[in-house]
N, C-alpha and C. Protein backbone atom coordinates (compact mmCIF):
# COMPACT_ATOMS: atom_id res chain seq x y z
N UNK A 1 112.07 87.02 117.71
CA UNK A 1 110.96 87.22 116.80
C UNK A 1 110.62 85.87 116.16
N UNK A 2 109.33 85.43 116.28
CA UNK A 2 108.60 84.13 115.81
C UNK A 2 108.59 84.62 114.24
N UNK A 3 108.61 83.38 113.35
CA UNK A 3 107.68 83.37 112.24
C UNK A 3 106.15 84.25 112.39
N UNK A 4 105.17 84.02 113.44
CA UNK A 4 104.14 84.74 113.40
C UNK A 4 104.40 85.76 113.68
N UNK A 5 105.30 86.69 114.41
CA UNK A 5 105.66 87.76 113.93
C UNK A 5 105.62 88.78 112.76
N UNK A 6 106.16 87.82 112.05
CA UNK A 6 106.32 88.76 110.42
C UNK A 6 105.84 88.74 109.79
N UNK A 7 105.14 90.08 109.09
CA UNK A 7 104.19 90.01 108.37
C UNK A 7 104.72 90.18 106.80
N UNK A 8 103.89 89.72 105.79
CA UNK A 8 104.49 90.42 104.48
C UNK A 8 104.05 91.85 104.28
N UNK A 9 104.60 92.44 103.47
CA UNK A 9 104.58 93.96 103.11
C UNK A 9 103.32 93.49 101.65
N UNK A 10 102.67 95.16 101.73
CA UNK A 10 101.69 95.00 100.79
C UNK A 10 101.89 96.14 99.67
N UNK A 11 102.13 96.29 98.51
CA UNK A 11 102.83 96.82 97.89
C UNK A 11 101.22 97.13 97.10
N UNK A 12 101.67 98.52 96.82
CA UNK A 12 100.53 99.07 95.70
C UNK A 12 101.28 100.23 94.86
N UNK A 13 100.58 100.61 93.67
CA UNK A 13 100.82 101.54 92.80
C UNK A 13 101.44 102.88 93.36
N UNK A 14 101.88 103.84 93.03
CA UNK A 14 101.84 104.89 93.44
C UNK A 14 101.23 105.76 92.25
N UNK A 15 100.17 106.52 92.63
CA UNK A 15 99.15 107.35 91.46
C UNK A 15 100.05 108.10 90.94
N UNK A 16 100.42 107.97 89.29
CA UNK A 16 100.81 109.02 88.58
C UNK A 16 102.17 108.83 88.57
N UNK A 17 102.64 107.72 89.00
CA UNK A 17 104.44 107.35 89.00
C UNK A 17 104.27 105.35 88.95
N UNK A 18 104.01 105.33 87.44
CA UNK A 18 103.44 103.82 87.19
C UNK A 18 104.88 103.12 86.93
N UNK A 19 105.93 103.40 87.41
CA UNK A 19 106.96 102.72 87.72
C UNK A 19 107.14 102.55 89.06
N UNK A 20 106.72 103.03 90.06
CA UNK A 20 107.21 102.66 91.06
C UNK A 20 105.83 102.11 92.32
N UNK A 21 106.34 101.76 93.61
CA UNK A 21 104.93 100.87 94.33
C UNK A 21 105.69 101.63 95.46
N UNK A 22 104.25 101.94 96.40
CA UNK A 22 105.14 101.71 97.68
C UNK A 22 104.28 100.71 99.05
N UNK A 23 105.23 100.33 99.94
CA UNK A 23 104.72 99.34 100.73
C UNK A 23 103.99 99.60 101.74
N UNK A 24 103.27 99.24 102.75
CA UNK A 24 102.33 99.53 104.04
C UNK A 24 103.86 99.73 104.96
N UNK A 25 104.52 99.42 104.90
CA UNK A 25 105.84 99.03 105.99
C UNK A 25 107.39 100.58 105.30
N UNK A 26 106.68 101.86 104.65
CA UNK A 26 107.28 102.56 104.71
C UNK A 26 108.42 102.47 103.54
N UNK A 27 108.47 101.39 102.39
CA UNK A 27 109.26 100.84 101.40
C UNK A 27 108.78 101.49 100.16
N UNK A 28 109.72 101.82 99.23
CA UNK A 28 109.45 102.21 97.64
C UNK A 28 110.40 101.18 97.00
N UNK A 29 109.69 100.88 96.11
CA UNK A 29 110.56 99.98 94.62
C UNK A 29 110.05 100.74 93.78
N UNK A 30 110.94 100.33 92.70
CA UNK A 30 110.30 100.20 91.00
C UNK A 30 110.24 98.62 90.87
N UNK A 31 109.46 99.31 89.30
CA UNK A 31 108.91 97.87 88.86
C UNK A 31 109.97 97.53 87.48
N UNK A 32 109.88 96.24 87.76
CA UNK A 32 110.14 95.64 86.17
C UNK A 32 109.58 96.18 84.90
N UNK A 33 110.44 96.78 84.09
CA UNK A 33 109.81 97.79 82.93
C UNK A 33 110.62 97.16 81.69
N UNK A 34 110.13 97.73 80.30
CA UNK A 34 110.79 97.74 79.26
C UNK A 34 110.57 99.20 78.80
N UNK A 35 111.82 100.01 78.36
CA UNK A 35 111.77 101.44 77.64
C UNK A 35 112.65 100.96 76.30
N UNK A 36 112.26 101.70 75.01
CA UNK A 36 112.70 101.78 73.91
C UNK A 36 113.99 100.07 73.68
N UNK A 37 112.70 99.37 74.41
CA UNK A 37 113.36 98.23 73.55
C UNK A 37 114.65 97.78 75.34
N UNK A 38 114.48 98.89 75.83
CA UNK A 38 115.69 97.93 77.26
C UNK A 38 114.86 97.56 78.78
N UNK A 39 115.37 96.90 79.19
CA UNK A 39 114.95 95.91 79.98
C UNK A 39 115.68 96.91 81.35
N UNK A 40 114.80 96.92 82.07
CA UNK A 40 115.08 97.56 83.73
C UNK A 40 114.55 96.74 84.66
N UNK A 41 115.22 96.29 85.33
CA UNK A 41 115.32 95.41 86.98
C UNK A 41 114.37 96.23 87.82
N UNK A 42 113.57 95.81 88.41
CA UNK A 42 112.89 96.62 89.73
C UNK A 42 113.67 95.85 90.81
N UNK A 43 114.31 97.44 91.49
CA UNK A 43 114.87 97.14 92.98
C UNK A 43 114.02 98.34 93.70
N UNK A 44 114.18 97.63 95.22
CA UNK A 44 113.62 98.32 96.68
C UNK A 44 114.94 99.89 96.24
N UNK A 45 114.19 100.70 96.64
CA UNK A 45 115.10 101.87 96.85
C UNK A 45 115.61 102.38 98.16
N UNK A 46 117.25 103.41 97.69
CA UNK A 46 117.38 103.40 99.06
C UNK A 46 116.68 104.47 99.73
N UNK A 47 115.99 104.76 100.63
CA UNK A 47 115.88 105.97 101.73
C UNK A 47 116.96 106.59 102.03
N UNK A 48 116.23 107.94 101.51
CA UNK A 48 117.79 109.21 101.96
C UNK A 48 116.77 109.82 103.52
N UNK A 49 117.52 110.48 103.97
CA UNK A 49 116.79 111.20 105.16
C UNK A 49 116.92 112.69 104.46
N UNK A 50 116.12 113.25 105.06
CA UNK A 50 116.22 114.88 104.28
C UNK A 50 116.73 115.84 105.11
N UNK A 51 117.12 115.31 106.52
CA UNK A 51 118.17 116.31 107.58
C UNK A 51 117.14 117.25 108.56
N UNK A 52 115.75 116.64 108.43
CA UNK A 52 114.38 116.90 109.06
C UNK A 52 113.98 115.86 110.13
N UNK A 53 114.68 114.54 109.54
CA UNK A 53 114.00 113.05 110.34
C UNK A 53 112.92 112.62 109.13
N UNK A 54 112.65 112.68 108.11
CA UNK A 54 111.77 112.24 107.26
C UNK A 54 112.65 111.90 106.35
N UNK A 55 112.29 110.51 105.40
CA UNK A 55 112.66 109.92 104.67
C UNK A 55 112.39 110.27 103.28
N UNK A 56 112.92 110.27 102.48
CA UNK A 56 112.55 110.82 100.98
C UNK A 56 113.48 109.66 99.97
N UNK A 57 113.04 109.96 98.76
CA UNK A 57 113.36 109.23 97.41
C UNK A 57 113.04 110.57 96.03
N UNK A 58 114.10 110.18 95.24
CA UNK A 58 113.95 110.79 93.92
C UNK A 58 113.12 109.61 92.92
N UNK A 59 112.05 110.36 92.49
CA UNK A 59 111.20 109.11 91.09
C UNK A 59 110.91 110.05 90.40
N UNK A 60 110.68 109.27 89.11
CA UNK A 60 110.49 109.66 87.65
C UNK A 60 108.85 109.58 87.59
N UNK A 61 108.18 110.47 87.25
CA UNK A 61 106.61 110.41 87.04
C UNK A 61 106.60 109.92 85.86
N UNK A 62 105.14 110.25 85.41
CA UNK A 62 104.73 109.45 84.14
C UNK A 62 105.02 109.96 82.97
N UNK A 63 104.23 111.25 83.56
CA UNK A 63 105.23 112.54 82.18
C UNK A 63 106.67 112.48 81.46
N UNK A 64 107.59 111.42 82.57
CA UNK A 64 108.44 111.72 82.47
C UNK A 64 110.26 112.76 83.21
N UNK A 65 108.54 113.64 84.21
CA UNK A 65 109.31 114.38 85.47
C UNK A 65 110.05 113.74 86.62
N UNK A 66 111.09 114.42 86.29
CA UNK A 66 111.97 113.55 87.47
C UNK A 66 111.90 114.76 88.70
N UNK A 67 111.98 114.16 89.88
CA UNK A 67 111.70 114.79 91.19
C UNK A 67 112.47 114.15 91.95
N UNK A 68 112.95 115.24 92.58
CA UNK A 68 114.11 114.87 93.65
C UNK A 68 113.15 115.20 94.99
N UNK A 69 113.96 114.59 96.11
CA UNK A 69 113.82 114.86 97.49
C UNK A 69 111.92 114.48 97.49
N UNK A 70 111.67 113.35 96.97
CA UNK A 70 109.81 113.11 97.37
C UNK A 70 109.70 112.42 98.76
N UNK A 71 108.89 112.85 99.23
CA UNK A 71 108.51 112.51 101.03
C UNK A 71 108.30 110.83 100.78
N UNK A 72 108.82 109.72 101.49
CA UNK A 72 108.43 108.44 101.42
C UNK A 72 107.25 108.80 101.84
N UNK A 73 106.41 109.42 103.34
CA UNK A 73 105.21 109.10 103.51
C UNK A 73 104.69 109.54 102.69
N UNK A 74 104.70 110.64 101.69
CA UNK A 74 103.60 111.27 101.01
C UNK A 74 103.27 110.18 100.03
N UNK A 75 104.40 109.43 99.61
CA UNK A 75 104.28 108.23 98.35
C UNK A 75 102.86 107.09 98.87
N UNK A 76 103.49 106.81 100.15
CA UNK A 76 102.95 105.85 101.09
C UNK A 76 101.23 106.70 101.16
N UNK A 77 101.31 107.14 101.26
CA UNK A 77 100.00 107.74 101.82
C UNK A 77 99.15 107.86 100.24
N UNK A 78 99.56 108.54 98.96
CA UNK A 78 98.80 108.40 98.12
C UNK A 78 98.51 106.97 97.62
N UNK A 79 99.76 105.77 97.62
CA UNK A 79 98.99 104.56 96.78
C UNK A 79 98.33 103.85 97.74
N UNK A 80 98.11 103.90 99.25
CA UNK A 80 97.63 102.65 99.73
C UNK A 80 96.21 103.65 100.48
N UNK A 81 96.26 104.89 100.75
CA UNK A 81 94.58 105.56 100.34
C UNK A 81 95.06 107.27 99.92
N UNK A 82 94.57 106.77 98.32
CA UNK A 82 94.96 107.95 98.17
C UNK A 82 93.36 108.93 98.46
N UNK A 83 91.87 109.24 98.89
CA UNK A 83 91.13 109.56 99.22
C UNK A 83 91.20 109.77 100.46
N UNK A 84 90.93 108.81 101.15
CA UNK A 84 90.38 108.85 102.42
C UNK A 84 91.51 109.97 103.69
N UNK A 85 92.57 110.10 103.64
CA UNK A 85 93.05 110.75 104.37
C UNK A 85 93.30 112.07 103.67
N UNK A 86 92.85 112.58 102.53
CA UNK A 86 92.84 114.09 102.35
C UNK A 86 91.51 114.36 103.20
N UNK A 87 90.67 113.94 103.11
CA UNK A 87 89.32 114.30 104.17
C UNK A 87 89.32 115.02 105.48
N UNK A 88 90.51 114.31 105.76
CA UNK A 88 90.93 114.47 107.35
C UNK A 88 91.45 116.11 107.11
N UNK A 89 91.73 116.44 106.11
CA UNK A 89 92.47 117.91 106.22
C UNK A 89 92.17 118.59 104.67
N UNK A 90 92.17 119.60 104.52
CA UNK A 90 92.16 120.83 103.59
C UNK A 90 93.46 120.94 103.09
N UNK A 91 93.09 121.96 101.83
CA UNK A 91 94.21 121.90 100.95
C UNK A 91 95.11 122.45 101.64
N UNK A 92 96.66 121.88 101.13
CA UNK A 92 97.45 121.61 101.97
C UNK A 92 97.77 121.66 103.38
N UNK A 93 97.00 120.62 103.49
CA UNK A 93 97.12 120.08 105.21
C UNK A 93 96.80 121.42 106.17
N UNK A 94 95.77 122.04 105.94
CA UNK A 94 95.39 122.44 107.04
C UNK A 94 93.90 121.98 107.94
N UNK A 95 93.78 122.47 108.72
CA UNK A 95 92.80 122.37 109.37
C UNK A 95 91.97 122.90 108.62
N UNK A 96 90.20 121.63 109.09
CA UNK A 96 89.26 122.29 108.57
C UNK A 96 88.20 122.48 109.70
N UNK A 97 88.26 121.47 110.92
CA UNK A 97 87.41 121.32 111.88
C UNK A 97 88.14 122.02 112.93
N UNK A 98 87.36 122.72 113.83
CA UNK A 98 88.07 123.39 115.06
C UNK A 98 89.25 124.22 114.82
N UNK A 99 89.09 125.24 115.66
CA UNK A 99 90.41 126.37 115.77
C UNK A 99 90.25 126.68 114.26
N UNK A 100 91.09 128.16 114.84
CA UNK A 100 91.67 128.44 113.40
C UNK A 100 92.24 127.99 112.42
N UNK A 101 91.56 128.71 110.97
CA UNK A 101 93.04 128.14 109.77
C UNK A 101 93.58 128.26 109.92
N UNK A 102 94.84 127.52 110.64
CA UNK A 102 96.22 127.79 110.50
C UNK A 102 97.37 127.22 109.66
N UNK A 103 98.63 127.12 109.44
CA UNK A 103 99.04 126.28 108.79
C UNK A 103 99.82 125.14 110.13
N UNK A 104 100.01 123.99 109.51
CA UNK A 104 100.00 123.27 110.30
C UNK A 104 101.88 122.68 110.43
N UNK A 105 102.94 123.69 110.08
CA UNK A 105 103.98 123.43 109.92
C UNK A 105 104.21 123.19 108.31
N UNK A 106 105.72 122.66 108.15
CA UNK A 106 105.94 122.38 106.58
C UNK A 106 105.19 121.23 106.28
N UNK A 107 105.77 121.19 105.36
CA UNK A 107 104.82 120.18 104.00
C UNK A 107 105.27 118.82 104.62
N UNK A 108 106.38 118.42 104.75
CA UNK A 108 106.71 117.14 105.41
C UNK A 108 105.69 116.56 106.54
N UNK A 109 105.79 117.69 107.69
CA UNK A 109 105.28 117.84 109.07
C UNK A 109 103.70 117.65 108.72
N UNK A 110 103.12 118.28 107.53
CA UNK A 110 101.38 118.18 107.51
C UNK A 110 101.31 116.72 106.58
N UNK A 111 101.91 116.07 106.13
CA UNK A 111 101.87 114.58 105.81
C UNK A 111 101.95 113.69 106.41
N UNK A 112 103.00 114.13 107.47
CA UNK A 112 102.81 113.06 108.73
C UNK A 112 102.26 113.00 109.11
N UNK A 113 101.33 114.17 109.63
CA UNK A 113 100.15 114.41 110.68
C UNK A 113 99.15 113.63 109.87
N UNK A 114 99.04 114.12 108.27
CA UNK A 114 97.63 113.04 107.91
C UNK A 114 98.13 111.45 107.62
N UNK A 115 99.33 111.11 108.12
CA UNK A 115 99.32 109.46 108.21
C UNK A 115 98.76 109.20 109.47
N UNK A 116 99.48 110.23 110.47
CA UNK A 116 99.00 110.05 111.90
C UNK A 116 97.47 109.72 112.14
N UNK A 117 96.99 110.49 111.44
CA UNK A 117 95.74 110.48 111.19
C UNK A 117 94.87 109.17 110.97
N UNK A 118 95.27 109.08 110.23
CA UNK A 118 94.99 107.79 109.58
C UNK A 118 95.50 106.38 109.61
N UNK A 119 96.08 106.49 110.98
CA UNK A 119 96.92 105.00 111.47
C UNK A 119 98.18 104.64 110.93
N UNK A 120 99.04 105.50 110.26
CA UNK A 120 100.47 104.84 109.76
C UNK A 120 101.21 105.44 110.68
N UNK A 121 101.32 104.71 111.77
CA UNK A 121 102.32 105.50 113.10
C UNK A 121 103.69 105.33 112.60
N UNK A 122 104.77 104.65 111.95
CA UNK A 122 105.31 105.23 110.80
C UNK A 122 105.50 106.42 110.42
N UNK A 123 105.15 107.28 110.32
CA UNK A 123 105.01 108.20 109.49
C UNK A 123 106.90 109.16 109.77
N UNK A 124 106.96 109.31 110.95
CA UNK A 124 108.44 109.73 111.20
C UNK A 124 109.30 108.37 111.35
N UNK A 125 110.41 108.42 110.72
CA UNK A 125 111.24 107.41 111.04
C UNK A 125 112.63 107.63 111.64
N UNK A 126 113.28 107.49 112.01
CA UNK A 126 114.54 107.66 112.24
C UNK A 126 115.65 106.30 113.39
């Protein structure tokens, strides 16, 4: 692998969890914060697998809600477009064009499909 090879990672917000970013390249951090006066380090987090083949992370929302087991792609998919690939599909990920409503598998499985969708071939990792 050349230097031109490697690209940098592009890190954006994740909507509604203003501690943490996630990357084009499938990555979550937090950010550098201050709470009640203490100082928190932003590190890359680790990826758990969820025993599906999909990658997940536990984060703290804004509210305050902590959430276990969150889909990395779903993170990935809201901060870097969070619009443009709900289009591609109906509330929760079903079909809106052709064939029947059906459901389109679990919740994991219809997130991938709208990265698929939308060019993050990524979307399963293992």
């Amino acid at each position: 692998m050349t230097v031109s090879d490697m690209r940098t990672e592009t890190w954006k917000p994740v909507p509604g969890a203003g501690y943490y970013e996630a990357s084009d390249l499938g990555h979550i951090r937090s950010v550098d914060r201050t709470i009640g006066g203490r100082f928190y380090k932003g590190v890359v987090l680790k990826l758990r697998d969820d025993g599906d083949g999909y990658s997940v992370v536990n984060i703290t929302y804004d509210g305050g809600e902590r959430k276990h087991n969150v889909s990395v792609a779903r993170l990935v998919l809201l901060a870097h477009d969070p619009d443009g690939c709900r289009r591609a599909t109906g509330p929760a990920g079903r079909r809106t064009t052709g064939g029947p409503r059906t459901s389109a598998g679990t919740p994991a499985r219809r997130t991938g499909r709208k990265l698929w969708r939308c060019g993050w071939s990524a979307a399963r990792r293992r």
